[in-house]
N, C-alpha and C. Protein backbone atom coordinates (compact mmCIF):
# COMPACT_ATOMS: atom_id res chain seq x y z
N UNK A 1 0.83 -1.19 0.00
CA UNK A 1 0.00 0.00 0.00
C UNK A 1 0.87 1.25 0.00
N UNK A 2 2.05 1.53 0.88
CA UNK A 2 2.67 2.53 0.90
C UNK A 2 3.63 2.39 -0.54
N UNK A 3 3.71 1.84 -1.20
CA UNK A 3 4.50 1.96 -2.45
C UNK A 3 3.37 2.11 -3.91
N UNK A 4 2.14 2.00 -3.37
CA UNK A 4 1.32 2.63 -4.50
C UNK A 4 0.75 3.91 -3.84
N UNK A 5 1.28 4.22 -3.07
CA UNK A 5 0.79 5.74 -2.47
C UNK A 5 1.81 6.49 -2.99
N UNK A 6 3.15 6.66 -2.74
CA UNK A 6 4.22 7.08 -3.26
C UNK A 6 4.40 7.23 -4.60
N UNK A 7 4.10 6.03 -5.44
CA UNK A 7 4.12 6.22 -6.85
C UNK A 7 2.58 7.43 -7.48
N UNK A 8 1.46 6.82 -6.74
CA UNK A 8 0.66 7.95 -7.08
C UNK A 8 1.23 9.79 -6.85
N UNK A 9 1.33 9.73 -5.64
CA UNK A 9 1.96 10.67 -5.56
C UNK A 9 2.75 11.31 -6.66
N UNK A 10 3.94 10.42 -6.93
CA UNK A 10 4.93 10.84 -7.95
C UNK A 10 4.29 11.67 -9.25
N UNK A 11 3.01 10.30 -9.75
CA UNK A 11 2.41 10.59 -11.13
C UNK A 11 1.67 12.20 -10.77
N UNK A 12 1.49 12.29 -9.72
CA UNK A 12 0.39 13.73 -9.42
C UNK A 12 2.05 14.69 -9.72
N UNK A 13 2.69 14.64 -9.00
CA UNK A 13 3.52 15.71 -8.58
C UNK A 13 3.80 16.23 -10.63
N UNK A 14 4.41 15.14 -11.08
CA UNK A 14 4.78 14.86 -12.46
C UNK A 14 3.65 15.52 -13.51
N UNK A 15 2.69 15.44 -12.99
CA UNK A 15 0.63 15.81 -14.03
C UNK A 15 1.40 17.34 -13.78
N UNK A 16 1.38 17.48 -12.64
CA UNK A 16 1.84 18.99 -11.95
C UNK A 16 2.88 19.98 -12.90
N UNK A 17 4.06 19.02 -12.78
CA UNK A 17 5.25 19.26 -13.14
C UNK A 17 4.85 20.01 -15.17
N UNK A 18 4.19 18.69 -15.35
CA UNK A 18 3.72 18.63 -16.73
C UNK A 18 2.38 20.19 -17.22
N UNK A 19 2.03 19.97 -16.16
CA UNK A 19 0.93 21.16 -16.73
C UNK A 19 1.72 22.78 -16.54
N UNK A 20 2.93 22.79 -15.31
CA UNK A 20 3.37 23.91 -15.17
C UNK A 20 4.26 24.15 -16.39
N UNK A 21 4.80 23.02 -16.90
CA UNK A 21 5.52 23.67 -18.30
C UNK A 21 4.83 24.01 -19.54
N UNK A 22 3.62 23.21 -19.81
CA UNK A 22 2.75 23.35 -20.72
C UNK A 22 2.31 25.13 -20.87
N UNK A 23 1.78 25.33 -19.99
CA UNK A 23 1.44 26.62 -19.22
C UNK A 23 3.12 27.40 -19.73
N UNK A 24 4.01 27.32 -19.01
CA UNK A 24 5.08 28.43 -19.76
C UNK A 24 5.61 28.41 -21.06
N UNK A 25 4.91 27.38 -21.78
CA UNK A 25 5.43 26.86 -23.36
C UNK A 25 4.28 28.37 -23.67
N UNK A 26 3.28 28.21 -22.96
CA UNK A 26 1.89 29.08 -23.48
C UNK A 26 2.37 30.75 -23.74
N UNK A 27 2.62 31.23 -22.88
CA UNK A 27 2.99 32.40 -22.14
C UNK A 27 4.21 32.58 -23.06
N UNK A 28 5.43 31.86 -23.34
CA UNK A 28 5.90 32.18 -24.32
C UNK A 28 5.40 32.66 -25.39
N UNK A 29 4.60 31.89 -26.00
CA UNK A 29 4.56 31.98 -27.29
C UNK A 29 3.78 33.42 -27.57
N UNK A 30 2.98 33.69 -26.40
CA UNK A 30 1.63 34.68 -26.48
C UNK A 30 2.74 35.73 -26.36
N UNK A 31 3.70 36.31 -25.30
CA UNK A 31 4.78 36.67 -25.35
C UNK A 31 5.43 37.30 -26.64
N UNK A 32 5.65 36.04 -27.15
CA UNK A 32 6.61 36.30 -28.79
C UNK A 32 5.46 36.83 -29.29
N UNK A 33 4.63 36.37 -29.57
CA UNK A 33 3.65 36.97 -30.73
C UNK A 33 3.25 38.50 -30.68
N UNK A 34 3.55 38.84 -29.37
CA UNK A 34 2.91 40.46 -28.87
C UNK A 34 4.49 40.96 -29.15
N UNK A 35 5.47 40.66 -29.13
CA UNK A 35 6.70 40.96 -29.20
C UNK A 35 6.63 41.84 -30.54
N UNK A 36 5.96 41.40 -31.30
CA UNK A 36 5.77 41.54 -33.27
C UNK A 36 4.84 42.83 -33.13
N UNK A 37 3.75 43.24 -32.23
CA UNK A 37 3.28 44.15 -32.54
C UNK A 37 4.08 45.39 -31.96
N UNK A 38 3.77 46.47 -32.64
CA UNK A 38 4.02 47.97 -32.52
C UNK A 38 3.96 48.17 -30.94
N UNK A 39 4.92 49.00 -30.62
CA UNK A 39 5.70 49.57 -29.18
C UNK A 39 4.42 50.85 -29.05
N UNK A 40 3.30 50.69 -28.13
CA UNK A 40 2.35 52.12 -28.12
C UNK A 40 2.98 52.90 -26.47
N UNK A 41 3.37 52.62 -25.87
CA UNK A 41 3.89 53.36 -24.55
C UNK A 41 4.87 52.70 -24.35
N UNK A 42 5.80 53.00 -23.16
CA UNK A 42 6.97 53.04 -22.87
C UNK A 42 7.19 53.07 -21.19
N UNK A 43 8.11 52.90 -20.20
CA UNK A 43 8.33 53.27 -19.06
C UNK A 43 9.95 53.24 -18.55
N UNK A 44 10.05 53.77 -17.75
CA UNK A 44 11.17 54.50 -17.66
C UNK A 44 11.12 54.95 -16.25
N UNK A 45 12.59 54.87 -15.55
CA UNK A 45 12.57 55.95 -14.17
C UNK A 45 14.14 55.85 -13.85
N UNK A 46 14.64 56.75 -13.02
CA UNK A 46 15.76 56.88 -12.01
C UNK A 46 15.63 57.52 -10.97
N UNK A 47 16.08 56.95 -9.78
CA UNK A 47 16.78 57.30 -8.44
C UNK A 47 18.24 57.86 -7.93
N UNK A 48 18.02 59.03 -7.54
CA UNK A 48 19.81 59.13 -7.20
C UNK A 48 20.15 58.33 -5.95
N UNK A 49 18.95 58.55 -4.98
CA UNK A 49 19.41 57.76 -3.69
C UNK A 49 18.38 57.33 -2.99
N UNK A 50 18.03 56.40 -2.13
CA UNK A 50 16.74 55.83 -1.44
C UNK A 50 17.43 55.45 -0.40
N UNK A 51 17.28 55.50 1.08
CA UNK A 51 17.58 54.98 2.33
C UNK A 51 16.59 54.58 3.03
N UNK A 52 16.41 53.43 3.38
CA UNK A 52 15.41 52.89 4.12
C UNK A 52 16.02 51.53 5.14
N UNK A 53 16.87 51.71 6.44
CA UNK A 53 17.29 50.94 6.68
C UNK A 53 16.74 50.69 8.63
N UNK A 54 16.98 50.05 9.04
CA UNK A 54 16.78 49.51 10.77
C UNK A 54 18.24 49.12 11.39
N UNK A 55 19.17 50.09 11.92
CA UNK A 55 19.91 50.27 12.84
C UNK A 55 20.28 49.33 13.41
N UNK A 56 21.31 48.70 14.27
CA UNK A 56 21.08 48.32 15.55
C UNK A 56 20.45 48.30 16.74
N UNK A 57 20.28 49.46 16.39
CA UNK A 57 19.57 50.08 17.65
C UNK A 57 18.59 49.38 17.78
N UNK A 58 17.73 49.46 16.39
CA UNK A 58 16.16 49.08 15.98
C UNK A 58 15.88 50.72 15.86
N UNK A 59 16.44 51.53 15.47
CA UNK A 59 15.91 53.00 15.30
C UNK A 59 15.99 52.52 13.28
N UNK A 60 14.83 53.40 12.63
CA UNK A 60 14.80 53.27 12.03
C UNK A 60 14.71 54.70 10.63
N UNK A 61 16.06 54.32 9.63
CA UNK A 61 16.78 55.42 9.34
C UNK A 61 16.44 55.31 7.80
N UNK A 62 15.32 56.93 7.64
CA UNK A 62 14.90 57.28 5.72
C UNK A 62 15.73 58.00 5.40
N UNK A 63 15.49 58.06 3.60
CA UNK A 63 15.82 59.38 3.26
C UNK A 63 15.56 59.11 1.49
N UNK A 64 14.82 59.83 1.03
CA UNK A 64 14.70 60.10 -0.67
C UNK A 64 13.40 59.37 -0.57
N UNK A 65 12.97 58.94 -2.02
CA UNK A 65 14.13 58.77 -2.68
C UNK A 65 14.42 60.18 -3.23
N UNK A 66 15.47 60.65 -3.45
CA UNK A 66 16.16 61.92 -4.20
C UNK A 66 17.34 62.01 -5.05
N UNK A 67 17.27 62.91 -6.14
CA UNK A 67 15.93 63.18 -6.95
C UNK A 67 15.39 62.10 -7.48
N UNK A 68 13.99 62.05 -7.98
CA UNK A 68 13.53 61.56 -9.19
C UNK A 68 12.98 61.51 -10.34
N UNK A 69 12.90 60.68 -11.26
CA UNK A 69 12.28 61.50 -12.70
C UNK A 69 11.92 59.77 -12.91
N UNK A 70 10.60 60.67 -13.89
CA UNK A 70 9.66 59.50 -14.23
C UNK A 70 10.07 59.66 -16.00
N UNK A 71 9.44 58.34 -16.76
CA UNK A 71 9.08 58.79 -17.86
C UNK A 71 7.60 58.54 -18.60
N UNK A 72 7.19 59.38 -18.66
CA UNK A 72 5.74 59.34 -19.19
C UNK A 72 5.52 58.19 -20.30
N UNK A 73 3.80 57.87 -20.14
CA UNK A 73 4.17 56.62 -21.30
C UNK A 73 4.18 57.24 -22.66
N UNK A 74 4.11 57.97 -23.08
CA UNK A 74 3.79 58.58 -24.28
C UNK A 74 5.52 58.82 -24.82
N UNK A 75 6.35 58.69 -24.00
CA UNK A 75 7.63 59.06 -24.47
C UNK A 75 8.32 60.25 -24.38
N UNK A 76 9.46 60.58 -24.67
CA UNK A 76 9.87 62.25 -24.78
C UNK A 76 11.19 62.11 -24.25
N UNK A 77 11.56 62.79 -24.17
CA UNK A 77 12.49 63.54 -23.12
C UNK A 77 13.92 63.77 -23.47
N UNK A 78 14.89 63.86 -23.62
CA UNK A 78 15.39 63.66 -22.13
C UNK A 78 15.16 64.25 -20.68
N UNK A 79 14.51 63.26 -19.76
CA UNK A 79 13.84 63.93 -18.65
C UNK A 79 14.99 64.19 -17.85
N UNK A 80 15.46 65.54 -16.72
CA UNK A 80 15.78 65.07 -16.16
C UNK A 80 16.16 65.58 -14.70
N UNK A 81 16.84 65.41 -14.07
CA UNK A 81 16.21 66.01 -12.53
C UNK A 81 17.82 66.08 -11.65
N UNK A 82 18.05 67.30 -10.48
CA UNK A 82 19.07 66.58 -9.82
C UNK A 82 18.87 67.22 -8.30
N UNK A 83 20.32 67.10 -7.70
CA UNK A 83 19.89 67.38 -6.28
C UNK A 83 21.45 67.86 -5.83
N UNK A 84 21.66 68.90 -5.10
CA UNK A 84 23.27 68.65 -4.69
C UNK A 84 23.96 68.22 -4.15
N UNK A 85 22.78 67.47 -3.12
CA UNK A 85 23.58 66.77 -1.74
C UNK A 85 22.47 66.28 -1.40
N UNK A 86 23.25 65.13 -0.67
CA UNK A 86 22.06 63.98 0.57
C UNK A 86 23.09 63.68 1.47
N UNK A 87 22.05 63.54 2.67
CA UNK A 87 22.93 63.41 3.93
C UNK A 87 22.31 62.97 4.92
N UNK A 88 22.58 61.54 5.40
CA UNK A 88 21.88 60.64 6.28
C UNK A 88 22.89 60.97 7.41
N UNK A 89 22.98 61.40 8.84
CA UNK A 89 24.36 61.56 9.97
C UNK A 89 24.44 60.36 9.83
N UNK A 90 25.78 60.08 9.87
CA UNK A 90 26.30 58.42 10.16
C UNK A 90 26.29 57.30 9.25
N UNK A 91 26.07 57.58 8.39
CA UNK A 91 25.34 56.58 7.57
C UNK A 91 25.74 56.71 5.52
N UNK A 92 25.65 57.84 5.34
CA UNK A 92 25.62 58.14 3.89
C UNK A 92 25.76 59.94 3.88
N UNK A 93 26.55 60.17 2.91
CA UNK A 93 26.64 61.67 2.23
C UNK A 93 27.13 61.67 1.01
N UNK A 94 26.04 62.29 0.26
CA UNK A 94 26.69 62.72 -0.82
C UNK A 94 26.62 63.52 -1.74
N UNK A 95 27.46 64.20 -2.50
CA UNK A 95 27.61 65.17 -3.53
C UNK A 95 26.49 65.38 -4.45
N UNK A 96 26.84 66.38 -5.24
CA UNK A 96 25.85 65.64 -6.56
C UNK A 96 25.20 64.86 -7.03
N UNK A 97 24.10 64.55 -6.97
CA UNK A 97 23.10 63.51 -7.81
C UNK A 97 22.33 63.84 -9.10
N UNK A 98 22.49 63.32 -10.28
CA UNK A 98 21.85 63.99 -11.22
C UNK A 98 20.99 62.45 -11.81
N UNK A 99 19.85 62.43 -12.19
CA UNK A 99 19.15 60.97 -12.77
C UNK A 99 18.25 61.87 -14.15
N UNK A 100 18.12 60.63 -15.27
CA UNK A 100 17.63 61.40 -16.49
C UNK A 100 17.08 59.89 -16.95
N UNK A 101 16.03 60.19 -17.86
CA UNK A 101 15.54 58.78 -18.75
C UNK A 101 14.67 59.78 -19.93
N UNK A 102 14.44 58.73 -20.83
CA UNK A 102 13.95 58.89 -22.23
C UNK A 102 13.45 58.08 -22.60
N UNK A 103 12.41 58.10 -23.81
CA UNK A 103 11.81 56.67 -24.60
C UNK A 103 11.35 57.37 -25.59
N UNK A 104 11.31 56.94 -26.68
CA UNK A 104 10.04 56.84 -28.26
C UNK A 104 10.21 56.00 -28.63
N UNK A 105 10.13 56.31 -30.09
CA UNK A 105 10.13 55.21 -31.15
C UNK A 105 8.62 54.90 -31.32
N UNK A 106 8.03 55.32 -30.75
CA UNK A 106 6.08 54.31 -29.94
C UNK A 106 5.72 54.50 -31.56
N UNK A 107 4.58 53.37 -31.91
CA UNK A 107 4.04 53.03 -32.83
C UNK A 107 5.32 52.15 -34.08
N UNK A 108 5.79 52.01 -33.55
CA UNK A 108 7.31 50.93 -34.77
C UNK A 108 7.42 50.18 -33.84
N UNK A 109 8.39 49.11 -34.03
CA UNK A 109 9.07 47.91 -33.52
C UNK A 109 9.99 48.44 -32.71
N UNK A 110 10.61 50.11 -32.87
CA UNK A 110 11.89 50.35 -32.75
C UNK A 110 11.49 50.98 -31.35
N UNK A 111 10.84 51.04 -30.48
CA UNK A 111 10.40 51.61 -28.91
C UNK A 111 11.84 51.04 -28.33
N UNK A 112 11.55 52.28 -27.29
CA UNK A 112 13.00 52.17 -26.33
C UNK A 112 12.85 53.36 -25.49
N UNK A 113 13.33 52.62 -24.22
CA UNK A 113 13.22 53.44 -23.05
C UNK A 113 14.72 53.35 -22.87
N UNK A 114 15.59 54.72 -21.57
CA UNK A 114 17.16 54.51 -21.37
C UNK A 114 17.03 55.33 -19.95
N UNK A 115 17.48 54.74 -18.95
CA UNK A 115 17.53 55.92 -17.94
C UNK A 115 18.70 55.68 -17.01
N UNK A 116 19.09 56.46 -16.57
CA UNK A 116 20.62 56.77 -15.69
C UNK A 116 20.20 57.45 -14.39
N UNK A 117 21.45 56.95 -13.96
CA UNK A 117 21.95 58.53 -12.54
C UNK A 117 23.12 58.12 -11.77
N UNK A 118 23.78 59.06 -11.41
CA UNK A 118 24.72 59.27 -10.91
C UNK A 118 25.04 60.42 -9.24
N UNK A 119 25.94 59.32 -8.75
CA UNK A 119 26.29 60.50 -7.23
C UNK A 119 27.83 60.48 -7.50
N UNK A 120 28.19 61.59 -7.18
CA UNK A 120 29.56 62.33 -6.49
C UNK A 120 29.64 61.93 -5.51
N UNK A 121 31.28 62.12 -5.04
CA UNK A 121 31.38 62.03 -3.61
C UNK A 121 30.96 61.19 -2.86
N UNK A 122 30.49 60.04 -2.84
CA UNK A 122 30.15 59.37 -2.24
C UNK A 122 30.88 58.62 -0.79
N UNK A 123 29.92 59.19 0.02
CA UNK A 123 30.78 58.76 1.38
C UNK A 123 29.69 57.80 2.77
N UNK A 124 29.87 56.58 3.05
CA UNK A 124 28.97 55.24 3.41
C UNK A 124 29.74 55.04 4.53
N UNK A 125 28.98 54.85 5.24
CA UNK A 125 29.05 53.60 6.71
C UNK A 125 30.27 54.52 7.04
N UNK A 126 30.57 55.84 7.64
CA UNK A 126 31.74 56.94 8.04
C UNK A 126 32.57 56.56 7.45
N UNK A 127 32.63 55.84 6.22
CA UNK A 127 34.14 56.13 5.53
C UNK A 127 34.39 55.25 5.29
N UNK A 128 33.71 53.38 5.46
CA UNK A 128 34.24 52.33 5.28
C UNK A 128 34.03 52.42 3.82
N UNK A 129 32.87 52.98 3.03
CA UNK A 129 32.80 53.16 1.53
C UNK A 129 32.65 54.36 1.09
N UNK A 130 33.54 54.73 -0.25
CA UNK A 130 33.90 55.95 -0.46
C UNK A 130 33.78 55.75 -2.08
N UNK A 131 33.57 56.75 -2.69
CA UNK A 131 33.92 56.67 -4.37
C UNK A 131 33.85 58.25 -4.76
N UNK A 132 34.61 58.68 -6.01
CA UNK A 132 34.24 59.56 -6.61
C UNK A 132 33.14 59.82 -7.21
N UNK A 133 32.71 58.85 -7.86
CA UNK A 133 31.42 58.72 -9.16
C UNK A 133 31.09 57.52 -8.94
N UNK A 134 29.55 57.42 -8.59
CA UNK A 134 29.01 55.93 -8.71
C UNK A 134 28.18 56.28 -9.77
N UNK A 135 27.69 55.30 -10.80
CA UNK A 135 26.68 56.19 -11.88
C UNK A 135 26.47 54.19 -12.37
N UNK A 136 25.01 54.39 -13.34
CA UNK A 136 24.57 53.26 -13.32
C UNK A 136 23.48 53.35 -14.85
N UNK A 137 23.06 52.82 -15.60
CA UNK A 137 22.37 52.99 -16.81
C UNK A 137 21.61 51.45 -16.98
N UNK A 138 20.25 51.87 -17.56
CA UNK A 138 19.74 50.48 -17.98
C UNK A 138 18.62 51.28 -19.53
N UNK A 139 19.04 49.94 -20.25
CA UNK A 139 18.30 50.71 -21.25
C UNK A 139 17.75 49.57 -21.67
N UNK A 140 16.45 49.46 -22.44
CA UNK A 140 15.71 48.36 -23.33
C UNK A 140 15.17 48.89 -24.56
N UNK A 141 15.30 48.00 -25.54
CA UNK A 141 14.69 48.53 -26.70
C UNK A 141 13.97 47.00 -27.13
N UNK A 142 12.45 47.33 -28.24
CA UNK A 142 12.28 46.55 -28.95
C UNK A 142 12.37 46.56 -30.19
N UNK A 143 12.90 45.27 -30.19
CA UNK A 143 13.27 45.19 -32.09
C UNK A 143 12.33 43.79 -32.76
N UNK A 144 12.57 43.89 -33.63
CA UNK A 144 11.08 42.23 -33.73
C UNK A 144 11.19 42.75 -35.53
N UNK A 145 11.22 40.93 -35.92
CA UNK A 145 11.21 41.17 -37.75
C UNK A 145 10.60 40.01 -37.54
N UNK A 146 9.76 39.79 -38.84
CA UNK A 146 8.85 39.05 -39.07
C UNK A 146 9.25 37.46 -38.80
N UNK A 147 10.90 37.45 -38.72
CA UNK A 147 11.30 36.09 -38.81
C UNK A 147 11.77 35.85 -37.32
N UNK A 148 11.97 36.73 -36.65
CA UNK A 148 12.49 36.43 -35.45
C UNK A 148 11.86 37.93 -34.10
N UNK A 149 11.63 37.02 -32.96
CA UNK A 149 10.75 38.16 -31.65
C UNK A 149 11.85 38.35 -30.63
N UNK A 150 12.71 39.07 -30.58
CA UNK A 150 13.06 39.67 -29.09
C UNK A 150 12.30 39.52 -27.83
């Protein structure tokens, strides 16, 4: 009895196993196929800095996020925003922050969003981390031809 319980088991877990891939074979494909149509909005954002942390203490230490910039879905820009300084006591200071993003292309294949930001000076945990320039970029574009979907 306990060795046709186990094997049932198995066959369930396996039905399981089997329907969860079936299901992401799906989602692919629906995926690719939307891949092919035209880019109508876009999204986009940057942060120079966000602090949200719990101490030792258990005291609990914000700050930002600052600056920020959005990008509308309609596209545009270069958006972009900055700040001259942030300053957590004990914890974080820093220089300059500047963050920017962009997108068009909307209605083609060729849509694309790009957004950045960057701090100066950067000075962490009193000095255990330090940098001149921390700066960071992420960009996506869609491309899609009749023979092949990004």
């Amino acid at each position: 009895m306990y060795r046709s319980e186990v094997a049932g088991g198995l066959r369930l877990r396996m039905f399981h196993l089997s329907v969860a891939c079936l299901a992401a074979i799906a989602c692919m494909s629906v995926l690719a196929s939307s891949a092919m149509a035209d880019v109508t909005e876009v999204s986009g954002g940057a942060i120079g800095e966000s602090v949200d942390v719990r101490t030792l203490l258990g005291a609990q230490v914000t700050s930002g996020p600052l600056p920020t910039v959005t990008l509308p879905a309609a596209g545009g820009g270069p958006f972009t925003n900055s700040a001259l300084s942030a300053n957590v006591p004990n914890l974080l200071s820093v220089g300059v922050l500047n963050v920017s993003t962009e997108g068009g292309n909307l209605g083609s294949h060729q849509g694309f969003a790009a957004s950045s930001a960057s701090v100066a000076n950067v000075n962490a945990l009193g000095g255990l981390v330090t940098a001149t320039v921390i700066g960071s970029q992420c960009s996506q574009t869609a491309t899609a031809r009749p023979d092949r979907a990004r």
